[in-house]
Structure formats: structure tokens, C-alpha cells
Protein backbone atom coordinates (compact mmCIF):
# COMPACT_ATOMS: atom_id res chain seq x y z
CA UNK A 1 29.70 -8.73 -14.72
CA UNK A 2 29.82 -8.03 -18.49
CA UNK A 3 25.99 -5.92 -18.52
CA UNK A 4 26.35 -3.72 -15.74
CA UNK A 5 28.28 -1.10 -18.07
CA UNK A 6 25.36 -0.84 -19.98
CA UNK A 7 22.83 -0.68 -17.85
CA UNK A 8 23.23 2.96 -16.40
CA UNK A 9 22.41 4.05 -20.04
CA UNK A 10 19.95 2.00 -20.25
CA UNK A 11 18.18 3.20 -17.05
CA UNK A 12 18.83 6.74 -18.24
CA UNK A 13 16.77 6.06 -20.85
CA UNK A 14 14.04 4.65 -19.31
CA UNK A 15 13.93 7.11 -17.13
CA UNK A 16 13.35 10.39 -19.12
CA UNK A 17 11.02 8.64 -21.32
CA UNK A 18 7.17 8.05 -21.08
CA UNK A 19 6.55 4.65 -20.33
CA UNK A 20 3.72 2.90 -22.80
CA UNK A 21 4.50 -0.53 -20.98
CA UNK A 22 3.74 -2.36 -24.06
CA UNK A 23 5.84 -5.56 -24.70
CA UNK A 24 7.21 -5.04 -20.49
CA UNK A 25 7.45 -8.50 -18.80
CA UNK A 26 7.60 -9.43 -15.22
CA UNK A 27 10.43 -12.04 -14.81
CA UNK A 28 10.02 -14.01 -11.46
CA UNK A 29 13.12 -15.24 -10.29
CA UNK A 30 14.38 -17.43 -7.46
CA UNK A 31 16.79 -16.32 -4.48
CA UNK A 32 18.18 -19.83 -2.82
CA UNK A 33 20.69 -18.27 -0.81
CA UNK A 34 22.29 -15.11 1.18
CA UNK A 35 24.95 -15.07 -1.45
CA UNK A 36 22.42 -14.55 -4.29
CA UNK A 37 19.98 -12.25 -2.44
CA UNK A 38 23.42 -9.99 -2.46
CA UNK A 39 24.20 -10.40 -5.83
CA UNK A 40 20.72 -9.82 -6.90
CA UNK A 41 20.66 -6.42 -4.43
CA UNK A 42 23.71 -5.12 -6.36
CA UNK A 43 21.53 -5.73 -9.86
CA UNK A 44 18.51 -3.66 -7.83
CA UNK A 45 20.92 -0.97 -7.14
CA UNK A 46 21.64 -0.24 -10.72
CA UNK A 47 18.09 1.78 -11.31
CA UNK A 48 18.23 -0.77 -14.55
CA UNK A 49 14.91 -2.41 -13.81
CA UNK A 50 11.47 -1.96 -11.53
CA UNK A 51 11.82 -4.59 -8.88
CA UNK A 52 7.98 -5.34 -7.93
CA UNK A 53 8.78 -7.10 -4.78
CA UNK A 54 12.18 -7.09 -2.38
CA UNK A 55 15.17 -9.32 -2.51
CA UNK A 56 15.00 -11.57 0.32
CA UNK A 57 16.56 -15.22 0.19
CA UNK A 58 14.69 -18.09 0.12
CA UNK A 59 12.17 -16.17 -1.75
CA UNK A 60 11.11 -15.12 -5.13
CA UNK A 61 11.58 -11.52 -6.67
CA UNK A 62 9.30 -10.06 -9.40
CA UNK A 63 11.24 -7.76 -12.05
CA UNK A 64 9.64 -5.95 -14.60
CA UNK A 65 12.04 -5.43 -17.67
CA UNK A 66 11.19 -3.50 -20.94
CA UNK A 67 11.98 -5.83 -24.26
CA UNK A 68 15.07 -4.08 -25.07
CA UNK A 69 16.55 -4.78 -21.33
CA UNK A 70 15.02 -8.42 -21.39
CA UNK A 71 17.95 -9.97 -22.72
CA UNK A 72 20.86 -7.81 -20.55
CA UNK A 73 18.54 -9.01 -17.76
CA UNK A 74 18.78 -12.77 -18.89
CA UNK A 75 22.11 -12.44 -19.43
CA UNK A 76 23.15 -11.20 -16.15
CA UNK A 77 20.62 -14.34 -14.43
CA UNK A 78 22.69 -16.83 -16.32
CA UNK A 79 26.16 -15.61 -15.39
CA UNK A 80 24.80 -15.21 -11.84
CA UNK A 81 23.13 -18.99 -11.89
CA UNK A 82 19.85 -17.88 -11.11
CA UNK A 83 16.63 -19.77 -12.02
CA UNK A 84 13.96 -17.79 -13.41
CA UNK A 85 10.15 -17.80 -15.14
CA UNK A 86 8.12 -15.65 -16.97
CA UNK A 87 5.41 -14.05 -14.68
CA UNK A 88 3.78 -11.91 -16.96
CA UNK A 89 4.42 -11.79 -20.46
CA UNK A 90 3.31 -8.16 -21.46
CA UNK A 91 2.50 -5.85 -19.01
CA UNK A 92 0.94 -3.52 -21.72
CA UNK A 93 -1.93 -6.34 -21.80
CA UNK A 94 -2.85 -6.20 -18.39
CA UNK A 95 -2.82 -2.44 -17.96
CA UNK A 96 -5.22 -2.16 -21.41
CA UNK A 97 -7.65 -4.84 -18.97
CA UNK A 98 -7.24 -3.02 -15.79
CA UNK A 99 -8.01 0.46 -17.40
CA UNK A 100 -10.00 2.57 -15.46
CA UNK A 101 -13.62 3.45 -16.48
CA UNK A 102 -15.28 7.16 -15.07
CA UNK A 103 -18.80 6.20 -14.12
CA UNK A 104 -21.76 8.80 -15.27
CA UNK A 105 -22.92 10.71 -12.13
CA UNK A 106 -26.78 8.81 -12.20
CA UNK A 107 -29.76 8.42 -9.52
CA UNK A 108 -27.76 7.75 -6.52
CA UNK A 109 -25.69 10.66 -7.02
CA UNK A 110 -22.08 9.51 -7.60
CA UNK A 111 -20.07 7.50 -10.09
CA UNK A 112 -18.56 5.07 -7.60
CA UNK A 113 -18.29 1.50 -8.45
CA UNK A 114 -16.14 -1.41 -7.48
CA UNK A 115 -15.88 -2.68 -10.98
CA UNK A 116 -13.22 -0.49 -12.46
CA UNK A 117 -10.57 1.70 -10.89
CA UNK A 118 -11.68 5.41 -10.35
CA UNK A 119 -9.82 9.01 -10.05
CA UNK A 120 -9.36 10.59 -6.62
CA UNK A 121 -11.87 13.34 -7.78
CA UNK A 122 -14.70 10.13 -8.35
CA UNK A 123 -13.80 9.35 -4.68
CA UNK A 124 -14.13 12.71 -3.04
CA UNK A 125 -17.32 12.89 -5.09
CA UNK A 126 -18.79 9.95 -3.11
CA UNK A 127 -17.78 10.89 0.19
CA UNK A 128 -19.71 14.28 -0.68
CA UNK A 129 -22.74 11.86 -1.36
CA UNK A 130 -22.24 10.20 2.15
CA UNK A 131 -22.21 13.06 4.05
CA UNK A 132 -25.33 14.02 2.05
CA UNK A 133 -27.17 10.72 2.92
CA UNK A 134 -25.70 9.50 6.10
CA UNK A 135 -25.79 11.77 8.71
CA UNK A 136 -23.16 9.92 10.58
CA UNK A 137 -20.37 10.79 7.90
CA UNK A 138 -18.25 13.92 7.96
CA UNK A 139 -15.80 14.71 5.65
CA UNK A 140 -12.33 15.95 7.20
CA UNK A 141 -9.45 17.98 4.65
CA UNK A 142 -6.48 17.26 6.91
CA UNK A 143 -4.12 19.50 4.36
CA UNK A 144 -2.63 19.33 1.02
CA UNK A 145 0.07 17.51 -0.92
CA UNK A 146 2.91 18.98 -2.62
CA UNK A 147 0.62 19.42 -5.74
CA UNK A 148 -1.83 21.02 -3.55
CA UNK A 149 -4.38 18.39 -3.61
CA UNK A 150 -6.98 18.07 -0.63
CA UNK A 151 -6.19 15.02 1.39
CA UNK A 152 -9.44 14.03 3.10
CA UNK A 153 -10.46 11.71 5.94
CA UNK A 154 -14.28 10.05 5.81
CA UNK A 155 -15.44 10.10 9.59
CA UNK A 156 -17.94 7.28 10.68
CA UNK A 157 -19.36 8.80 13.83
CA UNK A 158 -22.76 7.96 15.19
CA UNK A 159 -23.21 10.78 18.38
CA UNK A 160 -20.45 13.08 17.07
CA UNK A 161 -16.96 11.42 16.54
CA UNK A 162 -14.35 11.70 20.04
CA UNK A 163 -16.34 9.55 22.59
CA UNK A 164 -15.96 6.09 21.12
CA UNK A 165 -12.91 3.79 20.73
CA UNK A 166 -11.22 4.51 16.99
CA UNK A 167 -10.34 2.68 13.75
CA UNK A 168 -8.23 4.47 11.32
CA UNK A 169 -7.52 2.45 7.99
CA UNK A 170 -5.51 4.32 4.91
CA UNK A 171 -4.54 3.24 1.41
CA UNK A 172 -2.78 3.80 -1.38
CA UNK A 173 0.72 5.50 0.30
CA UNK A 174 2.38 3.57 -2.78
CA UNK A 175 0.63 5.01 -5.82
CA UNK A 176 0.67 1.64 -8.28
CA UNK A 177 -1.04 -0.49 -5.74
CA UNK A 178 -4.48 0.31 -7.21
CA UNK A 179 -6.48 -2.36 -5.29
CA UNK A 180 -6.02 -0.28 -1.78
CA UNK A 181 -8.04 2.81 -2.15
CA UNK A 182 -10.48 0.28 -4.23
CA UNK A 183 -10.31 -2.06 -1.24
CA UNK A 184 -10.77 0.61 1.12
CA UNK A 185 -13.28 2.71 -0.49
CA UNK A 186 -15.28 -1.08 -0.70
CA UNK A 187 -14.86 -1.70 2.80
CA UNK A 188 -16.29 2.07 3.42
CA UNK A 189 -19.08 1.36 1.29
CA UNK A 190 -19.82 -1.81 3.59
CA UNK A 191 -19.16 -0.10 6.69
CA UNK A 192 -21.37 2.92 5.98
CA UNK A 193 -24.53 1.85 3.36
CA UNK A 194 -25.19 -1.46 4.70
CA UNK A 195 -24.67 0.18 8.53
CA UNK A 196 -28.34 -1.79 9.04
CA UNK A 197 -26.28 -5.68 8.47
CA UNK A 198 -23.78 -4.51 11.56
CA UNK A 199 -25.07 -1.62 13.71
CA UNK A 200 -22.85 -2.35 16.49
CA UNK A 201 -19.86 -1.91 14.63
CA UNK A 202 -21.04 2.11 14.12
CA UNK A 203 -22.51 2.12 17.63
CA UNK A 204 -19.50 0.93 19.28
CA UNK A 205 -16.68 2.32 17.19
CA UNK A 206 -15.42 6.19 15.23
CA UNK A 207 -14.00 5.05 11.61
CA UNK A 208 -12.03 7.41 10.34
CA UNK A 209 -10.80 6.19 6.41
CA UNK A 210 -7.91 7.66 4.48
CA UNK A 211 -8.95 6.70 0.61
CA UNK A 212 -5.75 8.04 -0.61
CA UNK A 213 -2.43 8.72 1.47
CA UNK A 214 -0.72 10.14 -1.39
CA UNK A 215 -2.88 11.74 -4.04
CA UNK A 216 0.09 12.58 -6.26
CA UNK A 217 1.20 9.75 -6.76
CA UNK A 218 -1.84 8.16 -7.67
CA UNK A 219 -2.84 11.04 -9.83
CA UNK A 220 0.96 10.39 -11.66
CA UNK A 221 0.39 6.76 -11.94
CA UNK A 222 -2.81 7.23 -13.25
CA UNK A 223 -1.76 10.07 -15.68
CA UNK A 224 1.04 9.83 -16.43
CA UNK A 225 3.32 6.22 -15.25
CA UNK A 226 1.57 3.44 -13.78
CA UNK A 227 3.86 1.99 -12.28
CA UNK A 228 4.74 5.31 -9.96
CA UNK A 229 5.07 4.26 -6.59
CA UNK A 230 6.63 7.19 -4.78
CA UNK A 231 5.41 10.79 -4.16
CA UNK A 232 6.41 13.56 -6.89
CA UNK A 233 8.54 15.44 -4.56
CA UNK A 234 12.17 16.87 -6.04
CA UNK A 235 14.87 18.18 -3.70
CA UNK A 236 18.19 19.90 -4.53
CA UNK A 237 20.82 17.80 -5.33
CA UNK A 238 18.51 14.96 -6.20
CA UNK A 239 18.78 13.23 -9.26
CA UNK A 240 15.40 11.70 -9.46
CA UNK A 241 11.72 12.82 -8.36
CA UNK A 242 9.78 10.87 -5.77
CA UNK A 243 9.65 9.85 -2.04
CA UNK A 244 9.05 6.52 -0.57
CA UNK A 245 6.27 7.71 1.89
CA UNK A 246 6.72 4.56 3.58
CA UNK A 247 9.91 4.87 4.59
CA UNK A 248 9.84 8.63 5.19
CA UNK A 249 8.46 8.59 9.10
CA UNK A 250 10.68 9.23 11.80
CA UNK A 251 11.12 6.45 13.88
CA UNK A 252 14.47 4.57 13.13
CA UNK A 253 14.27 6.59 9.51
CA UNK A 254 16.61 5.81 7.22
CA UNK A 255 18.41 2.82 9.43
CA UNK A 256 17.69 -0.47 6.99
CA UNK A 257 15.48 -1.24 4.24
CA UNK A 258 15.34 1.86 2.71
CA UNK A 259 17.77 3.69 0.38
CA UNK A 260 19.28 7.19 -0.06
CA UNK A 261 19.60 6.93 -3.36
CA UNK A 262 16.73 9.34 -5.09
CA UNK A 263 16.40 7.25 -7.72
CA UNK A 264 15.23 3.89 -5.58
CA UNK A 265 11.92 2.76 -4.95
CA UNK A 266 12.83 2.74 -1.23
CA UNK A 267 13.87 6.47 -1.18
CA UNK A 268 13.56 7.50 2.40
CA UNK A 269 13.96 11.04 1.62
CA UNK A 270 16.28 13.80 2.81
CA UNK A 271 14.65 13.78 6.25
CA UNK A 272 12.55 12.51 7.82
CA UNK A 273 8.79 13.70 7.43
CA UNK A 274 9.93 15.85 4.43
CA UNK A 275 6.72 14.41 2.70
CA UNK A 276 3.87 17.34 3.48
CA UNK A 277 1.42 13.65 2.74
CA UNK A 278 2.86 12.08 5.78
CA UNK A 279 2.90 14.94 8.11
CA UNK A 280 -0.02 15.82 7.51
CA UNK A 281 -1.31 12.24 8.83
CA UNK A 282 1.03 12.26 11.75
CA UNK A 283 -0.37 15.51 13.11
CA UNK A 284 -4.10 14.05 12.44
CA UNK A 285 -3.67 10.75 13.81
CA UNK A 286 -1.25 12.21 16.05
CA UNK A 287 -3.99 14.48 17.94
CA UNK A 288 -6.43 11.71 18.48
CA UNK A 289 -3.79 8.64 19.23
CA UNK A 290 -5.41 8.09 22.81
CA UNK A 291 -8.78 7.27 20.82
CA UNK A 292 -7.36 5.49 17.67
CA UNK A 293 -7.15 1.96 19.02
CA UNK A 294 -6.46 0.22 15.65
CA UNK A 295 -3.97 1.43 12.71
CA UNK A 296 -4.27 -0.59 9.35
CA UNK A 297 -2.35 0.65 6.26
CA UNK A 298 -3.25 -0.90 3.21
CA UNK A 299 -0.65 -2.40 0.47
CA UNK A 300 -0.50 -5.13 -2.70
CA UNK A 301 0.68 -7.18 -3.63
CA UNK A 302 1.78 -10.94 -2.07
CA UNK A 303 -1.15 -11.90 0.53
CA UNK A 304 0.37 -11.02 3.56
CA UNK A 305 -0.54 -9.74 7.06
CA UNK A 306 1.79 -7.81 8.72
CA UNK A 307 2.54 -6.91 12.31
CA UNK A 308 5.29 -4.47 13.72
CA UNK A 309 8.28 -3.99 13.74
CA UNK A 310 9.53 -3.35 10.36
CA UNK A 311 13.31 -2.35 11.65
CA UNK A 312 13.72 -5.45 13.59
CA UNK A 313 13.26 -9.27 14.11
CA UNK A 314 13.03 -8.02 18.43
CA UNK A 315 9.08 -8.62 19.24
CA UNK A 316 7.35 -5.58 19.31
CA UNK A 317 5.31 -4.77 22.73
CA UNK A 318 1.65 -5.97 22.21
CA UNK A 319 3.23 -8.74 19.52
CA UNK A 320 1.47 -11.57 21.31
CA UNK A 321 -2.05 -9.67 21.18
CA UNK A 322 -1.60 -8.61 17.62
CA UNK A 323 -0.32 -11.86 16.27
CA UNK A 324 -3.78 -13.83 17.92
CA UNK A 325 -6.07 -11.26 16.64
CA UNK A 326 -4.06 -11.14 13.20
CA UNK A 327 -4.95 -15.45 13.31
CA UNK A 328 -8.49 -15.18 13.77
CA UNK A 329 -8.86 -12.13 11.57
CA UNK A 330 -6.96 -14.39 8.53
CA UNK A 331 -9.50 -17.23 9.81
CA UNK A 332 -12.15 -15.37 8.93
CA UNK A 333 -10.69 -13.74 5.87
CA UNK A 334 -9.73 -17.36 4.50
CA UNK A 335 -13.47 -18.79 4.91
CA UNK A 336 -14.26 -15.80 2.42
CA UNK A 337 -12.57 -16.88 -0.74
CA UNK A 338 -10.35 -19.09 0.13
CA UNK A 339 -7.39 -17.57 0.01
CA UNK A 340 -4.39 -17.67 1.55
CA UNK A 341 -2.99 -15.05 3.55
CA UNK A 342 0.75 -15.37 5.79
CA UNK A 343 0.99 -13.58 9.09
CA UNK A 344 3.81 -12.37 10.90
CA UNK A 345 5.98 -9.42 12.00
CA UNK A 346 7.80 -7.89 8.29
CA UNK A 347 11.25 -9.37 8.87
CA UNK A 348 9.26 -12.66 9.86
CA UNK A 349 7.93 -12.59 6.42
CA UNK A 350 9.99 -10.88 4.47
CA UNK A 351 13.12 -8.33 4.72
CA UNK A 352 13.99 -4.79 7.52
CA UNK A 353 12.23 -1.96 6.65
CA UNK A 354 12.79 1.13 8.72
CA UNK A 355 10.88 4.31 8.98
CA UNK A 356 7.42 3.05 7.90
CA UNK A 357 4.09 4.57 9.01
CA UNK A 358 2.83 1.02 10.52
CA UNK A 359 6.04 1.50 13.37
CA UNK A 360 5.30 5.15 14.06
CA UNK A 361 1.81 3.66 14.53
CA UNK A 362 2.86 1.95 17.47
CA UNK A 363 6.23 3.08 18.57
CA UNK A 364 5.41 6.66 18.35
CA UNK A 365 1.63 6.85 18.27
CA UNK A 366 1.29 3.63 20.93
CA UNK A 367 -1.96 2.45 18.96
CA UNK A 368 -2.33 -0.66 20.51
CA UNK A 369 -3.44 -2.51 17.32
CA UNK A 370 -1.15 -2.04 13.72
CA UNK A 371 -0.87 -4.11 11.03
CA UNK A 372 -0.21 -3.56 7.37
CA UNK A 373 -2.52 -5.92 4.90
CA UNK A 374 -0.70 -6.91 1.44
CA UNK A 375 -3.61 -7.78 -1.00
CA UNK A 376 -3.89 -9.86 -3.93
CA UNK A 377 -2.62 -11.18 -5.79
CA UNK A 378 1.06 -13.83 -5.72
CA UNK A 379 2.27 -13.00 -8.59
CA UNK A 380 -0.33 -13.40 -11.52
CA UNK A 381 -1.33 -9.84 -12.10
CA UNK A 382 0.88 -7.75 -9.74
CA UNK A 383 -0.06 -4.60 -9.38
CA UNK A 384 -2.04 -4.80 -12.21
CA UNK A 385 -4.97 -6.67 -10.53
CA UNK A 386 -7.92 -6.99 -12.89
CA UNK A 387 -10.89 -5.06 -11.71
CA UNK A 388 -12.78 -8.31 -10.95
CA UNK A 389 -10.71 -8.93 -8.47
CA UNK A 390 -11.58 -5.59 -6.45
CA UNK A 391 -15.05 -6.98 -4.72
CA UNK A 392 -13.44 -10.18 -3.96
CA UNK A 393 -10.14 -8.79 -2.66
CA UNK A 394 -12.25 -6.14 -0.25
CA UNK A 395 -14.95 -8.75 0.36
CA UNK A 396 -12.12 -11.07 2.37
CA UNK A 397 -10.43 -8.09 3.69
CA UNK A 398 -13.70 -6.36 5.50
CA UNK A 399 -13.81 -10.21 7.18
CA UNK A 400 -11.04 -9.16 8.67
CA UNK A 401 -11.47 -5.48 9.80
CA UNK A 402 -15.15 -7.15 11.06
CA UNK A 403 -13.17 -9.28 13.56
CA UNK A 404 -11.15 -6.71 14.12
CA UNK A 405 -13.97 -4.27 15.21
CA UNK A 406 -15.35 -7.07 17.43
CA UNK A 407 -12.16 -7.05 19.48
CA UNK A 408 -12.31 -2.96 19.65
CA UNK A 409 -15.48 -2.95 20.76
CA UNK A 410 -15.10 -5.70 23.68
CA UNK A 411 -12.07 -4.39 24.54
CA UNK A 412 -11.57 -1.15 24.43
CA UNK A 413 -15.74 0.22 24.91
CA UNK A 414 -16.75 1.59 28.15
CA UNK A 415 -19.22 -0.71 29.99
């Protein structure tokens, strides 16, 4: 078509500059058919714009454009036949509302809140206060990131952690999805300083909580671009920086949903487990995978609860047991807030995607339990989900994990 000579130069452009996001949009735009999710996968291909969701047909994709790309990008819709609507009109906007606000270290000893979105360093901060206060929490540095950032694990342990049935929940592998580490700091919060609500779920259960699975990224996004999704890795012979970590494990790496291309979202990397982040949580979860009962890896955006496999439509062993708990965990979330939530396996709900952390977690690891939680919102905000929407997001979401835990416990305690 008559844009896609320009839009390598475009992308170039893009690409070496420092975003400001002012004046972006988010154009959401309907896939009818195979033939169009095809077309529309050869426009993703072209680096040109930042597709926020994945091409799937019979679905809607969210593209962000900048305002000098808008009108290639309208230009190739029409010639393609594709309806479309403005999602969000200027990204700049919502990132100005979202910004993040350092509490002042007061009384309780930290500068954790749920109200705005805080720095990895606020977050280690309160995990030193927990271990302080609580003397069922233990910190755990399970190594560093390329940039040499600590990556540490908050242990929930009453009696010393090893002898109880585990629950290992992570966020933030995709830097720009804010709302996870918020979401599972929250849930933390819940879990730990209201322990007197819910004893039994400390009594009967270790928690082990992963605020950040890739710290550079979210110290890049935050930084420096935030809409950086991928680690800040650079290999020879690479043309861009950054690793999918999600797509970077090895089991069926690099097989479908997932790109070699350096430049893609979906970079699976030039290995697999070239990304020190996910290593490092292999090894950890990897030593304690005959305690760790349930693996939940935190994403946004699009309401979704999802169950292995990623690779493939085939059922996944344990699908059946999964997919009932997954029901009366969205039951529960639902009577929350209200909202709506879709279950199923990830090609169920939405496209392939091999070499993901949530398969290892079961076809490596054999955790029983794995699922991978999309958060708000459907579209409104995007990534850019206004800190109001933290307590209410992690409010539903520890519904959830608190049905969960249930199950654990009754099935998986000694008697």
C-alpha cells in the first residue's frame, strides 16, 4: 500500500527520539476477519506504531500513533477497509493524571500508598518496614538485573517459610503495565497488615511476592519512556534494545506469538533465558516448585483471566481444575466492583503465545495452579490507568487470590 514506504522513516524517527507523548492517540480499530487480522499483522510488523493489544480477528486492536503518523495510519485503515474509533485522544493527558507522586517517609515509616504510582526504591523501602514490624516477613534478593538492580522476593511465613503449601504472585514483567506492582504491592499490604481479618490464610499458606519482575524496565518507563514494555537488554547484531521477558522462557521459546525481530514488542530474545530477570526467577521458583502450589503473574490491560497453555488451543493437564477455580475466583472478584472479567486458556481468549513464564509455570515447574490476571481497564485508559483505579483494581483482584488461598489450603495442607 501507498504508506508503507514511509513508515520505516518514520519509525526511525520515533525511535531515537525521547518520547513526550503529548498530542499521541490510541486508535481502536476493528478486526472482522482472518484476512484483516493478516493485513493488520503486516502494518504491526513495520515498527511504525505501538500496538497496545494483539491482532486477533474478531477482536479489537488498540494503536497508539503520534500526530504526525495519525494520518499515514488513517490512510492505510481506509485503503485496508477497516473501521476504527478514537480511544484516547491524547495520551500526554492521561500520563500528566497518572503521574507518580513520592510520598514523605512519616510515622509509619515508609512512603507507600495506593493512591499514586511509586519507584521501585519506595517499594523496597516498605518491605524493609515489614520485616521491621511483622515478624513473619523476610525479605529475599534473588539476584540482579542487567542494570544491577536487586530483585527481591517479600516472604509471608508464619513458623519459618518451607513447611506450608506456597503462593508465589509477581508483577510488572512488562514495564508500562503500572497497575501490577500497584496491584500486587496492595494485595501484600492486605495479606500482611490486616493478617488479623484472615489468619488462616498466613497459618495455612508461605506467600512469597515478586513486586517487580523486571526493575529495568520499570525504572526506563518511569524515567525515561512510559510506554517501555521490554527489558533494556542489547545484543550484537541487534538493532533495537529490549527483551520481551514474557516470551523469553524456555518452553516452546520462540515457536508462535513472539517475534525475532529486536525491534518488536514480542522480542523473544536470542535465546532462551538470555534475560538475567527471568533466570533469576526460574532458579528461585525453580528450587522450591514441590512447595509452590499456585503461580499468578500479573498483567493489564483487557480484564481477563488466563489459564495455560499459551502455545496451544490442546487443554493443558489440570485445565479442568484451573478453569473451576478460575470461575469461582471471577465470582467472587465480580461481586467486588462489578466488573467483568473473561476466563479461559490464552488462545481461548485471545491469540498463541509461546515461551511465557505462566507455561514454564506448569509445563516445566508442574505448579499445579497458573494463571495470568489482565487488569483494568477495556480500553478507556490503557496502560495509563488513573491512580484511582489502583485500590479498586487490587480490591477485586485480592477476592480472587482469597478464593484462591481457600482452595490451597483445603487442598494441598496436611491434616
Amino acid at each position: 500500500m501507498r504508506v508503507l514506504a514511509t513508515l520505516l522513516g518514520l519509525w526511525a524517527s520515533l525511535a531515537t527520539a525521547k518520547e513526550s507523548y503529548s498530542g499521541h492517540s490510541v486508535l481502536r480499530v476493528v478486526v472482522e476477519d482472518q484476512a484483516q487480522a493478516a493485513a493488520v499483522e503486516q502494518l504491526a510488523l513495520t515498527g511504525a506504531w505501538d500496538f497496545w493489544t494483539e491482532v486477533v480477528a474478531g477482536r479489537t486492536v488498540d494503536i497508539r500513533t503520534s500526530p504526525e503518523a495519525r494520518e499515514e495510519l488513517e490512510a492505510w485503515l481506509a485503503d485496508a477497509g477497516l473501521a476504527w474509533s478514537t480511544m484516547i485522544q491524547d495520551v500526554g493527558v492521561l500520563m500528566e493524571a497518572e503521574a507518580a507522586t513520592t510520598g514523605v517517609k512519616g510515622a509509619v515509616g515508609h512512603s507507600m500508598d495506593w493512591t499514586s504510582y511509586h519507584a521501585l526504591e519506595d517499594i523496597y523501602g516498605w518491605f524493609d518496614f515489614l520485616e521491621e514490624t511483622f515478624d513473619f516477613c523476610e525479605k529475599e534478593t534473588i539476584g540482579q538485573t542487567n542494570e544491577g538492580q536487586d530483585m527481591i522476593v517479600m516472604k509471608v511465613c508464619k513458623g519459618g517459610c518451607g513447611s506450608k503449601p506456597a503462593m508465589w504472585i509477581d508483577s510488572g514483567i512488562h514495564a508500562r503495565e503500572w497497575v501490577s506492582p500497584a496491584t500486587g504491592t496492595w494485595m501484600l499490604s492486605e495479606l500482611v497488615e490486616n493478617d488479623a481479618a484472615h489468619p488462616e490464610l498466613t497459618e495455612g499458606l508461605d506467600w512469597y511476592f515478586l513486586p517487580s519482575h523486571n526493575p529495568d524496565g520499570y525504572r526506563k518507563s518511569r524515567e525515561d519512556d512510559r510506554m517501555w514494555r521490554k527489558t533494556t537488554t542489547k545484543y550484537d547484531g541487534d538493532v533495537c534494545q529490549g527483551t520481551d521477558a514474557n516470551r523469553n522462557w524456555d518452553f516452546h521459546w520462540a515457536e508462535t506469538g513472539a517475534s525475532g525481530d529486536s525491534c518488536s514488542q514480542t522480542y523473544y530474545g536470542p535465546e532462551p533465558f538470555s534475560e538475567v530477570e527471568a533466570r533469576n526467577v526460574r532458579d528461585w521458583v525453580g528450587a522450591r516448585k514441590d512447595r509452590i502450589v499456585f503461580y499468578q503473574t500479573l498483567h493489564s490491560y483487557s480484564q481477563l483471566i488466563l489459564i495455560p497453555w499459551g502455545y496451544t488451543e490442546t487443554p493443558a493437564p489440570g485445565y479442568d481444575a484451573m478453569y473451576d477455580l478460575a470461575l469461582r475466583g471471577y465470582d467472587a472478584l465480580h461481586a467486588v466492583h462489578g466488573e467483568y472479567y473473561e476466563v479461559g486458556c490464552i488462545p481461548c481468549v485471545l491469540y498463541t503465545a509461546a515461551g511465557t513464564s505462566l507455561d514454564w509455570a506448569l509445563g516445566v515447574a508442574h505448579i499445579p495452579y497458573v494463571y495470568s490476571i489482565e487488569l483494568r481497564d477495556t480500553g478507556a485508559y490503557g496502560f495509563l490507568l488513573p491512580p484511582s483505579e489502583i485500590i479498586p483494581t487490587a480490591e477485586e483482584t485480592w477476592a480472587f487470590h482469597k478464593v484462591a488461598a481457600e482452595q490451597m489450603i483445603a487442598e494441598f495442607s496436611k491434616a
